[in-house]
Protein backbone atom coordinates (compact mmCIF):
# COMPACT_ATOMS: atom_id res chain seq x y z
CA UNK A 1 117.10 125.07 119.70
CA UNK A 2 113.90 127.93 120.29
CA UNK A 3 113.01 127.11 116.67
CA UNK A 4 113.07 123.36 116.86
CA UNK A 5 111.17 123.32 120.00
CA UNK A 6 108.65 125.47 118.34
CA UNK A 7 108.22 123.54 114.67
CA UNK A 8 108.00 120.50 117.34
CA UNK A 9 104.87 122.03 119.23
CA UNK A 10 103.82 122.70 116.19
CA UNK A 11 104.02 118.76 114.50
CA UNK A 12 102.27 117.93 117.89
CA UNK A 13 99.48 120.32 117.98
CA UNK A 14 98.66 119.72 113.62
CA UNK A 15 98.52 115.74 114.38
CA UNK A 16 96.48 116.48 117.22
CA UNK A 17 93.93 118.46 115.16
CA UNK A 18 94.11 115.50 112.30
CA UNK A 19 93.38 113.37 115.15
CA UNK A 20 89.94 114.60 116.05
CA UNK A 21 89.32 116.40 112.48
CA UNK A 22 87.24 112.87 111.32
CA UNK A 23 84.59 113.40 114.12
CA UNK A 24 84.20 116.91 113.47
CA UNK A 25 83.61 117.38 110.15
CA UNK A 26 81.68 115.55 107.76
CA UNK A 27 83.81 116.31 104.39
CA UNK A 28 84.83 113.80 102.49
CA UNK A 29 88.72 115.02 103.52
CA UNK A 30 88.21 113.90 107.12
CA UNK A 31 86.97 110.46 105.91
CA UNK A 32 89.93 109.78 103.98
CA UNK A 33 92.09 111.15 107.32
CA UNK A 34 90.30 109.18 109.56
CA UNK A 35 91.63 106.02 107.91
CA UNK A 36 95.16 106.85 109.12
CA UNK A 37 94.36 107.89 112.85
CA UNK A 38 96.42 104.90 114.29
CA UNK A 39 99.47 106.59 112.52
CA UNK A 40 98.33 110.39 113.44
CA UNK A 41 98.18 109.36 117.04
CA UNK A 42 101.14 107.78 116.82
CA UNK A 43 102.80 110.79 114.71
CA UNK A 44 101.40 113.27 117.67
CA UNK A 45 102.92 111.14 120.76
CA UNK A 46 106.29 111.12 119.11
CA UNK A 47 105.90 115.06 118.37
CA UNK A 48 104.40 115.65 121.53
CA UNK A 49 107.35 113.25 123.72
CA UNK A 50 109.92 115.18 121.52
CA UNK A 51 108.53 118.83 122.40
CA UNK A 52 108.42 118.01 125.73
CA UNK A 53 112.43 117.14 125.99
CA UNK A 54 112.56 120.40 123.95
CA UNK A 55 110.91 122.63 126.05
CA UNK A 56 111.41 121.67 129.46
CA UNK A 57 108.63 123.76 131.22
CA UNK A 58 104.73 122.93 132.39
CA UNK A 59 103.29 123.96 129.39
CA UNK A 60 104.77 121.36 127.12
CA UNK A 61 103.29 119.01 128.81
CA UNK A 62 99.45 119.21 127.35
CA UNK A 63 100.27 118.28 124.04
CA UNK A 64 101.93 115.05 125.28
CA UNK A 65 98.70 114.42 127.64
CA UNK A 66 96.44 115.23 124.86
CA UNK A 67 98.16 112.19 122.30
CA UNK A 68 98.48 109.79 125.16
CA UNK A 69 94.41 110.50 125.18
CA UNK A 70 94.08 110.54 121.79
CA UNK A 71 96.08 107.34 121.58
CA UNK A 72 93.44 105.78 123.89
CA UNK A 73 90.72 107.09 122.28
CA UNK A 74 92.12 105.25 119.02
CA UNK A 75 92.58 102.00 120.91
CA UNK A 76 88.81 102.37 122.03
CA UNK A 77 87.60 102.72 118.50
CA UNK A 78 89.75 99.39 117.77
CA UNK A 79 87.70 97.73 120.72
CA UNK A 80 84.09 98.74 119.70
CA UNK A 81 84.30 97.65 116.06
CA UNK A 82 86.19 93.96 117.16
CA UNK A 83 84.14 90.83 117.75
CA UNK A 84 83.24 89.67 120.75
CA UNK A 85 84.53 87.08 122.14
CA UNK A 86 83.04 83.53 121.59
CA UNK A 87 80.48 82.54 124.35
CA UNK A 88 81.64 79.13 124.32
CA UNK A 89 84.49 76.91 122.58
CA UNK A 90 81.43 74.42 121.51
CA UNK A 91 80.89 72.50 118.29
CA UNK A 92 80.86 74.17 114.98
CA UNK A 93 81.96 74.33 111.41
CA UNK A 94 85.55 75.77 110.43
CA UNK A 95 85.74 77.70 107.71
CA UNK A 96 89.01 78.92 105.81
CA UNK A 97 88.87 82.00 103.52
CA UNK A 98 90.88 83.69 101.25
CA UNK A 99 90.48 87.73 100.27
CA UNK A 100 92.90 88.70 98.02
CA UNK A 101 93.13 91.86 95.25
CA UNK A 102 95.27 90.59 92.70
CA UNK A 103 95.43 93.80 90.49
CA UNK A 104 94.02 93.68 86.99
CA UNK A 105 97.47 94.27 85.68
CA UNK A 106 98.94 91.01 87.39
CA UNK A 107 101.65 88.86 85.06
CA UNK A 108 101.63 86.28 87.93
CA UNK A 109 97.70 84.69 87.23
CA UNK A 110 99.32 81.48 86.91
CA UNK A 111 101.43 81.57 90.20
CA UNK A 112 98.13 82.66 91.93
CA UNK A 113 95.96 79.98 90.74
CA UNK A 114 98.52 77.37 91.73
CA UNK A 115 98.91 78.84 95.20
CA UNK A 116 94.60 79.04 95.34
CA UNK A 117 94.66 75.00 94.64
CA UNK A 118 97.02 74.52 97.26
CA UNK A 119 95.66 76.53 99.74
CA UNK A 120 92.36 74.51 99.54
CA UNK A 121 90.40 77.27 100.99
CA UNK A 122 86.39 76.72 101.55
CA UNK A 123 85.70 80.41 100.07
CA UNK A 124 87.85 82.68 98.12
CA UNK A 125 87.33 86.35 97.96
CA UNK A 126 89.06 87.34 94.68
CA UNK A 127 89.50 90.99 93.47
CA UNK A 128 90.59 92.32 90.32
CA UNK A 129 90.80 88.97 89.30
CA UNK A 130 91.61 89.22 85.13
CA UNK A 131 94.90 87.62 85.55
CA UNK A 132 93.34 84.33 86.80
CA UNK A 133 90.54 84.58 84.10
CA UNK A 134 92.86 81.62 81.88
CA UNK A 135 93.51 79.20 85.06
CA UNK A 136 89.31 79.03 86.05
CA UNK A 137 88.90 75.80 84.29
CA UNK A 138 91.78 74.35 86.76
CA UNK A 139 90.83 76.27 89.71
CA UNK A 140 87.06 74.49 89.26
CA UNK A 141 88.41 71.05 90.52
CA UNK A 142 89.21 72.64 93.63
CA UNK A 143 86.29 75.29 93.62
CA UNK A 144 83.38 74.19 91.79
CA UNK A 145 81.50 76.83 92.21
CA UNK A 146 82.18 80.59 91.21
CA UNK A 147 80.21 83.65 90.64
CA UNK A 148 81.58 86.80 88.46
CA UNK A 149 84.07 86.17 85.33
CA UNK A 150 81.10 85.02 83.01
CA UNK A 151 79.04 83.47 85.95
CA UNK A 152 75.82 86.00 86.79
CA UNK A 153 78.43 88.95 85.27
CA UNK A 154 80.81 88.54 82.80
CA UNK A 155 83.33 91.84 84.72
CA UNK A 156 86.07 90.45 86.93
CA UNK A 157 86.14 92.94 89.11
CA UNK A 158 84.56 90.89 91.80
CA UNK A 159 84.94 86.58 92.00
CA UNK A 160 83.89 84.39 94.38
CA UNK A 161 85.03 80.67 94.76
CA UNK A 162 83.75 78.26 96.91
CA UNK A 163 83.21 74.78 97.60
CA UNK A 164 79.80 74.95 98.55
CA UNK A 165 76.73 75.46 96.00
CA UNK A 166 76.12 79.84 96.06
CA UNK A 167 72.12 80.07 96.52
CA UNK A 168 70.38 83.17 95.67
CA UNK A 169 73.55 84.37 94.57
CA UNK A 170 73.63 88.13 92.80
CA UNK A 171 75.77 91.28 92.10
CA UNK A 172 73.83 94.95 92.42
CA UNK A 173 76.02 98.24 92.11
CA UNK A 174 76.77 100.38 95.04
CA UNK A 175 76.62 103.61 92.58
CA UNK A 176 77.65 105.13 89.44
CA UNK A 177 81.26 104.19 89.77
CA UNK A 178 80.99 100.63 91.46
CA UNK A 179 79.39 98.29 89.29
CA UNK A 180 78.78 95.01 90.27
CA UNK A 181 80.86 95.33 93.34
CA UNK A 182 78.52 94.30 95.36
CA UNK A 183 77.47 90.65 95.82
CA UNK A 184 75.65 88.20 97.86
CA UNK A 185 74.85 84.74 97.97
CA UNK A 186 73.72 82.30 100.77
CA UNK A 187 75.80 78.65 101.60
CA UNK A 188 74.83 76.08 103.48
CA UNK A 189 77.11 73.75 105.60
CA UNK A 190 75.54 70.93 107.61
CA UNK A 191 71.81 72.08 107.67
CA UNK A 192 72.87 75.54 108.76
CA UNK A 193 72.82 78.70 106.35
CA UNK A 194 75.38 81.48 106.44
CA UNK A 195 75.11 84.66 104.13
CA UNK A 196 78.30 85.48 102.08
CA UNK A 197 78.83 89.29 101.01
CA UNK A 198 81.97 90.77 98.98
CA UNK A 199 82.53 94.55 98.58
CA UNK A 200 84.88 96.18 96.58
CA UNK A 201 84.60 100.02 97.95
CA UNK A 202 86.16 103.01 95.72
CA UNK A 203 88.65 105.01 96.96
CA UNK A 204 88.38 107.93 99.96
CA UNK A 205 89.90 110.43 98.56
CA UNK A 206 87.30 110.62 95.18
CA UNK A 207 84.74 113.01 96.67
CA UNK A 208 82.12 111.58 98.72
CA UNK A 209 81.44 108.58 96.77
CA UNK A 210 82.89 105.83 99.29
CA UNK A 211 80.29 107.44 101.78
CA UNK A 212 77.47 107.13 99.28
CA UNK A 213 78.46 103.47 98.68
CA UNK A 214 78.92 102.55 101.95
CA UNK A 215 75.14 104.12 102.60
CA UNK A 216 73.71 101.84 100.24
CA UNK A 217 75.16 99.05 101.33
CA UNK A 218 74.18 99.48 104.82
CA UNK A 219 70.89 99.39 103.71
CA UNK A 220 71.30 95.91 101.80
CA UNK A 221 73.05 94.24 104.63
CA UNK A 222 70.87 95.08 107.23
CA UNK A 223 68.11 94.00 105.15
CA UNK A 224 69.86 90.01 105.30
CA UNK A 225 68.73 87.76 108.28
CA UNK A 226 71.13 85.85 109.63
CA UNK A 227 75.41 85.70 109.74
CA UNK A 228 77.07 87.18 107.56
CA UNK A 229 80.96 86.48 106.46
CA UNK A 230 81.64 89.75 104.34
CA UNK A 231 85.46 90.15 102.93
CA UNK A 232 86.62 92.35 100.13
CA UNK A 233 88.52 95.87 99.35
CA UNK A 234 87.51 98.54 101.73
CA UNK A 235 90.73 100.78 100.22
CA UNK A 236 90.77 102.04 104.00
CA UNK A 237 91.35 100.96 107.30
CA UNK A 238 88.16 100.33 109.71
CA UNK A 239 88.97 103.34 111.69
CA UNK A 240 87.21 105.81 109.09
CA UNK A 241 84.45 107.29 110.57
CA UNK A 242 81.90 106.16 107.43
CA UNK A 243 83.26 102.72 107.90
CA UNK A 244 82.44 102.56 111.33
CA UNK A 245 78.79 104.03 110.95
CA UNK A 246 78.67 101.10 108.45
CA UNK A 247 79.82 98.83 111.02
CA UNK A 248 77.67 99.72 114.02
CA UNK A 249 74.54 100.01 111.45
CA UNK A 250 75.18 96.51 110.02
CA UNK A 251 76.83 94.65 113.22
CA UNK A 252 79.81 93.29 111.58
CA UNK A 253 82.80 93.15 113.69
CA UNK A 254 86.62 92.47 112.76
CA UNK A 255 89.87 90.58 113.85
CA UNK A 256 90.86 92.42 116.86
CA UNK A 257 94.61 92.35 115.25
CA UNK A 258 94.04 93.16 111.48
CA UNK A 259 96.90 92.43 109.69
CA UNK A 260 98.26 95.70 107.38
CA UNK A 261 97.14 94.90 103.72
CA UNK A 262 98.75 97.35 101.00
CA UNK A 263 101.01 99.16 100.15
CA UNK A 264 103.12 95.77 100.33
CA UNK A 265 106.36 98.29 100.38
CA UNK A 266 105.38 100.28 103.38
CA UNK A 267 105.63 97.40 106.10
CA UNK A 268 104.74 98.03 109.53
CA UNK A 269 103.62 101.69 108.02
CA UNK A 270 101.12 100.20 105.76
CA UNK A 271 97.20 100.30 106.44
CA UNK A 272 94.35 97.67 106.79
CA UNK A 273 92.41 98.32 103.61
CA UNK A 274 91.27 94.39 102.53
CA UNK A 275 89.18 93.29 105.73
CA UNK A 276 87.26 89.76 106.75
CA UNK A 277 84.16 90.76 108.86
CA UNK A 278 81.39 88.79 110.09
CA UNK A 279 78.36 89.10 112.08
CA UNK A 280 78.19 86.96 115.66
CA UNK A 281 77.65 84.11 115.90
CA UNK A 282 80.16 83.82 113.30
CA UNK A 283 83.63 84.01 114.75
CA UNK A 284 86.65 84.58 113.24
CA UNK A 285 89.37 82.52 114.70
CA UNK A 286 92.62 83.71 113.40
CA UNK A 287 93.46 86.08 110.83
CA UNK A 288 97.01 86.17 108.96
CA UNK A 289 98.27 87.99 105.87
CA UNK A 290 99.90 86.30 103.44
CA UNK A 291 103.31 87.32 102.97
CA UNK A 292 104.41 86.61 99.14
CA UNK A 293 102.08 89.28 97.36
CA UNK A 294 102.47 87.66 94.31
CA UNK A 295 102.79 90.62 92.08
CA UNK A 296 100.05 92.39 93.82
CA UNK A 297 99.99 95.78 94.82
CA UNK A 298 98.23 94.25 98.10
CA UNK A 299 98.65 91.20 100.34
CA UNK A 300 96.19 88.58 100.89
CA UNK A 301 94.30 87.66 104.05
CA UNK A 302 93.77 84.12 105.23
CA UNK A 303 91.13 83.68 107.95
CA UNK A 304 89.70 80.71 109.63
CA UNK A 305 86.63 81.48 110.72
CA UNK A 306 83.77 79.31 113.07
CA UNK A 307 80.34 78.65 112.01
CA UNK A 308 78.92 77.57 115.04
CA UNK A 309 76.50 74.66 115.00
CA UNK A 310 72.66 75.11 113.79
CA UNK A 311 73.29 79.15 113.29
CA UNK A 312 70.69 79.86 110.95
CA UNK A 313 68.60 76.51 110.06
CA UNK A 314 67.24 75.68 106.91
């Protein structure tokens, strides 16, 4: 029983230091960590509630005060990077959107482009979008206009549908390993202008490059006037210290209740990596994930999202 109470200080204290590792160190390792604090906080009550029962004396109690405080901490984070909420319920434009990484090795194209027709969306966000490459000419009907897959760029890394002309539309590279995954374009709905942006980030855990991406990109966005609906692959969860530098740098804000994104095995486990974020006045009114993944190795989003009346006039 002395040894299990011991490794169970021990579980507690480790998650505790993972837990506060991301602020205190710039490596590219704590990044990458930083993604998963929801699930180290949650790791280090369960250790730290389990010790406790274990130990039975004074002493065991810090670890369990220092997770409930780390757990808050966490939930703070959450709050400072969600939107606020809408000044007033008035007029406005509803917008639904679609962000979705199919996976370049996809058999299902087919079943995807049928469910993108039905789904009638104003603005789809597609990712790693080869397997829908052969169903574009049937998707137009419903989306007339499309940028990436031989429109501006002929990679399909990055595609974006919509139903409303894409002004000033362009891709640029984040860095040597991201081209074109960058893109921006302007719509206008009703005499007022929003700014659309898609991202498709590389991974955390390849050096520092994320960071370097993310850099650059802060520097583009910041540089647009206006709203801004942004959607795409972050490959982590908002709770990354880089991401949220982006964040507070750019003033995007997310869903207060992201839905978990990939991997689609991992349920309740899994992470917010594929995120819908806009900057206010935009608001995003609901956002759901879409539950068949389609042969995807992540699930879809579906947001509806408010363009409030005269936000940006032509």
């Amino acid at each position: 029983m002395r040894v299990l109470s011991i490794l169970l200080g021990a579980c507690a204290v480790f998650t505790l230091f993972l837990g506060i590792l991301p602020s205190i160190s710039h490596f590219w390792v704590a990044a990458f960590i930083g993604g998963m604090r929801t699930h180290i906080a949650a790791a280090a009550l369960l250790f730290s509630i389990a010790f406790v029962f274990s130990q039975r004396s004074a002493l065991s109690v810090l670890p369990f005060v220092a997770s409930v405080l780390l757990c808050l901490w966490v939930w703070s984070i959450h709050q400072t990077i969600s939107q606020p909420e809408p000044v007033s319920d008035g007029g406005g434009e509803m917008l639904k959107v679609i962000e979705f990484n199919i996976l370049g090795s996809n058999r299902h194209g087919a079943e995807i482009a049928r469910w993108l027709e039905r789904e009638n969306a104003d603005l789809v966000y597609a990712l790693e979008s080869p397997p829908i490459v052969g169903e574009i000419s049937a998707l137009s009907d419903v989306y007339p206009y499309r940028a990436g897959c031989g429109e501006l760029v002929s990679d399909c890394d990055l595609m974006v549908m919509s139903k409303y002309p894409l002004e000033d539309a362009g891709f640029r590279s984040m860095g040597a390993f991201s081209g074109d995954r960058f893109f921006h374009a302007r719509i206008e709905i009703n005499g007022s202008a929003v700014n659309i942006v898609a991202m498709h980030l590389t991974k955390p855990y390849f050096d520092a490059l994320q960071r370097q991406e993310l850099i650059v990109a802060t520097r583009w966005i910041r540089g647009i006037e206006g709203p801004v609906i942004l959607a795409g692959d972050f490959n982590s969860s908002l709770l990354s210290p880089d991401i949220q530098n982006f964040m507070m740098a750019t003033g995007l804000r997310s869903y207060a209740r992201e839905p978990r994104t990939w991997p689609v095995g991992a349920w309740s486990l899994g992470l917010p990596i594929d995120h819908v974020l806009v900057r206010p006045p935009v608001h995003i009114k609901s956002l759901r994930r879409v539950e068949d993944n389609m042969g995807s190795n992540h699930y879809g989003l579906a947001a509806e999202i408010v363009l409030p009346s005269a936000v940006m006039p032509r």
